[in-house]
N, C-alpha and C. Protein backbone atom coordinates (compact mmCIF):
# COMPACT_ATOMS: atom_id res chain seq x y z
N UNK A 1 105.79 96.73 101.94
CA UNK A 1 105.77 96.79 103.41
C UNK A 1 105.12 98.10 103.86
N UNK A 2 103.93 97.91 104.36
CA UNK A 2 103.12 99.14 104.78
C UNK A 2 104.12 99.91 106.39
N UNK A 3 104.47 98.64 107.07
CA UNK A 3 105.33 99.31 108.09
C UNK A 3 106.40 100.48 108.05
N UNK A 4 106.69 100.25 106.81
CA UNK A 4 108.07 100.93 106.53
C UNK A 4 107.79 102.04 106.03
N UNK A 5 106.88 102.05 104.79
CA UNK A 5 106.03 103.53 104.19
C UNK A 5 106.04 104.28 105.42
N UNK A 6 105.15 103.96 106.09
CA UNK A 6 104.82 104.62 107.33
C UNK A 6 105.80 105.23 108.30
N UNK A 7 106.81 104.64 108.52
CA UNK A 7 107.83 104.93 109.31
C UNK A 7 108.42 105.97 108.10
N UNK A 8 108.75 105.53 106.91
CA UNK A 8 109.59 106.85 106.48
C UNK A 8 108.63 108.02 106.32
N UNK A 9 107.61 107.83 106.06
CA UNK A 9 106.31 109.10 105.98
C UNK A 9 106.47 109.76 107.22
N UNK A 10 106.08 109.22 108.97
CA UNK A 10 106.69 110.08 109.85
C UNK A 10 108.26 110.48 110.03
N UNK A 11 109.16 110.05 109.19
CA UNK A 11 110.74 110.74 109.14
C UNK A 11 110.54 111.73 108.64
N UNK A 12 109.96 111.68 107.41
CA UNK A 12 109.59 113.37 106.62
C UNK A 12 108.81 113.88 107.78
N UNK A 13 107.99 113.67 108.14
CA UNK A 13 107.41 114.64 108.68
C UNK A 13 108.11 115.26 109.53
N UNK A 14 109.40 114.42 110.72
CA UNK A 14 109.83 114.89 111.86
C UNK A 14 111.06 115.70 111.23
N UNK A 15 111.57 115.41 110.32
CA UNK A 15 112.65 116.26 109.37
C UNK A 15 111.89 117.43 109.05
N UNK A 16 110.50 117.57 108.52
CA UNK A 16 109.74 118.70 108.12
C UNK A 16 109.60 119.93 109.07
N UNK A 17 109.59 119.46 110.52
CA UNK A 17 109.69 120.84 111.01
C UNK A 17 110.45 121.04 111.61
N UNK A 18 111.75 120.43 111.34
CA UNK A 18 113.30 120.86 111.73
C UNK A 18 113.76 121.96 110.41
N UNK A 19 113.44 120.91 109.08
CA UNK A 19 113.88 122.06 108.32
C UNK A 19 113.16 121.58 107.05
N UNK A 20 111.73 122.50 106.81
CA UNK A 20 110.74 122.16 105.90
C UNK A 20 111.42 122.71 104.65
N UNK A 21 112.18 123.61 104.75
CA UNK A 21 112.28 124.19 103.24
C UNK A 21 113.05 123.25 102.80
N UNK A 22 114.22 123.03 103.19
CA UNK A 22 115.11 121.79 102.38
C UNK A 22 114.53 120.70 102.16
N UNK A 23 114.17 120.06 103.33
CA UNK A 23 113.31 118.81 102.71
C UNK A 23 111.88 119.12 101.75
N UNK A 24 111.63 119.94 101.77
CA UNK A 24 110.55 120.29 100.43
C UNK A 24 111.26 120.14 99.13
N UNK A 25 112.21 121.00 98.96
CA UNK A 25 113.10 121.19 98.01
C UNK A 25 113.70 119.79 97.45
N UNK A 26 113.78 118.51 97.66
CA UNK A 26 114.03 117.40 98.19
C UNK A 26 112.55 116.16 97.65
N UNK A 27 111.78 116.73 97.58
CA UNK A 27 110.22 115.87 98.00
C UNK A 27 109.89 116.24 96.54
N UNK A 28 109.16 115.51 95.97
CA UNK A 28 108.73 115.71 94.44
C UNK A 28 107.09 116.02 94.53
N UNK A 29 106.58 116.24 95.61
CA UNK A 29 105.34 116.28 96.24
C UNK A 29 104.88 118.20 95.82
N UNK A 30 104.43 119.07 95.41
CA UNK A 30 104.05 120.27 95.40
C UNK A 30 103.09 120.75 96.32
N UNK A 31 103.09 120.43 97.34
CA UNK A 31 102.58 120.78 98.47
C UNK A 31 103.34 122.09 99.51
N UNK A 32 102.86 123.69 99.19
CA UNK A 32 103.60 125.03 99.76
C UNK A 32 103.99 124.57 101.26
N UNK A 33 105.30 125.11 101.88
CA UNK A 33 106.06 124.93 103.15
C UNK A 33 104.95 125.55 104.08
N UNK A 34 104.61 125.39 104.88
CA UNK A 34 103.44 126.17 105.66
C UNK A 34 103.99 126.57 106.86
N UNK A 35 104.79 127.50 107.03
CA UNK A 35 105.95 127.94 108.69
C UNK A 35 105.40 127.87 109.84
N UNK A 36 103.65 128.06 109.96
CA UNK A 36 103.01 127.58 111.04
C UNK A 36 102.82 126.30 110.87
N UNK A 37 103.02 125.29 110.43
CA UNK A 37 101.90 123.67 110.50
C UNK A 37 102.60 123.04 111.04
């Protein structure tokens, strides 16, 4: 279901700049926290 990818892909994101470090910490992805992005 492409709908759903998508919807949880923008949850990370909207979780990401509430609180990027934990959800990084969390994400198996190695992509650095960026405090401006």
């Amino acid at each position: 279901m492409k709908d759903r990818a998508i919807k949880m892909r923008s949850l990370k994101k909207s979780i990401l700049t509430k609180k990027g470090t934990v959800l990084q910490l969390n994400m198996k992805e190695t992509v650095p926290f960026l405090p401006n992005n």
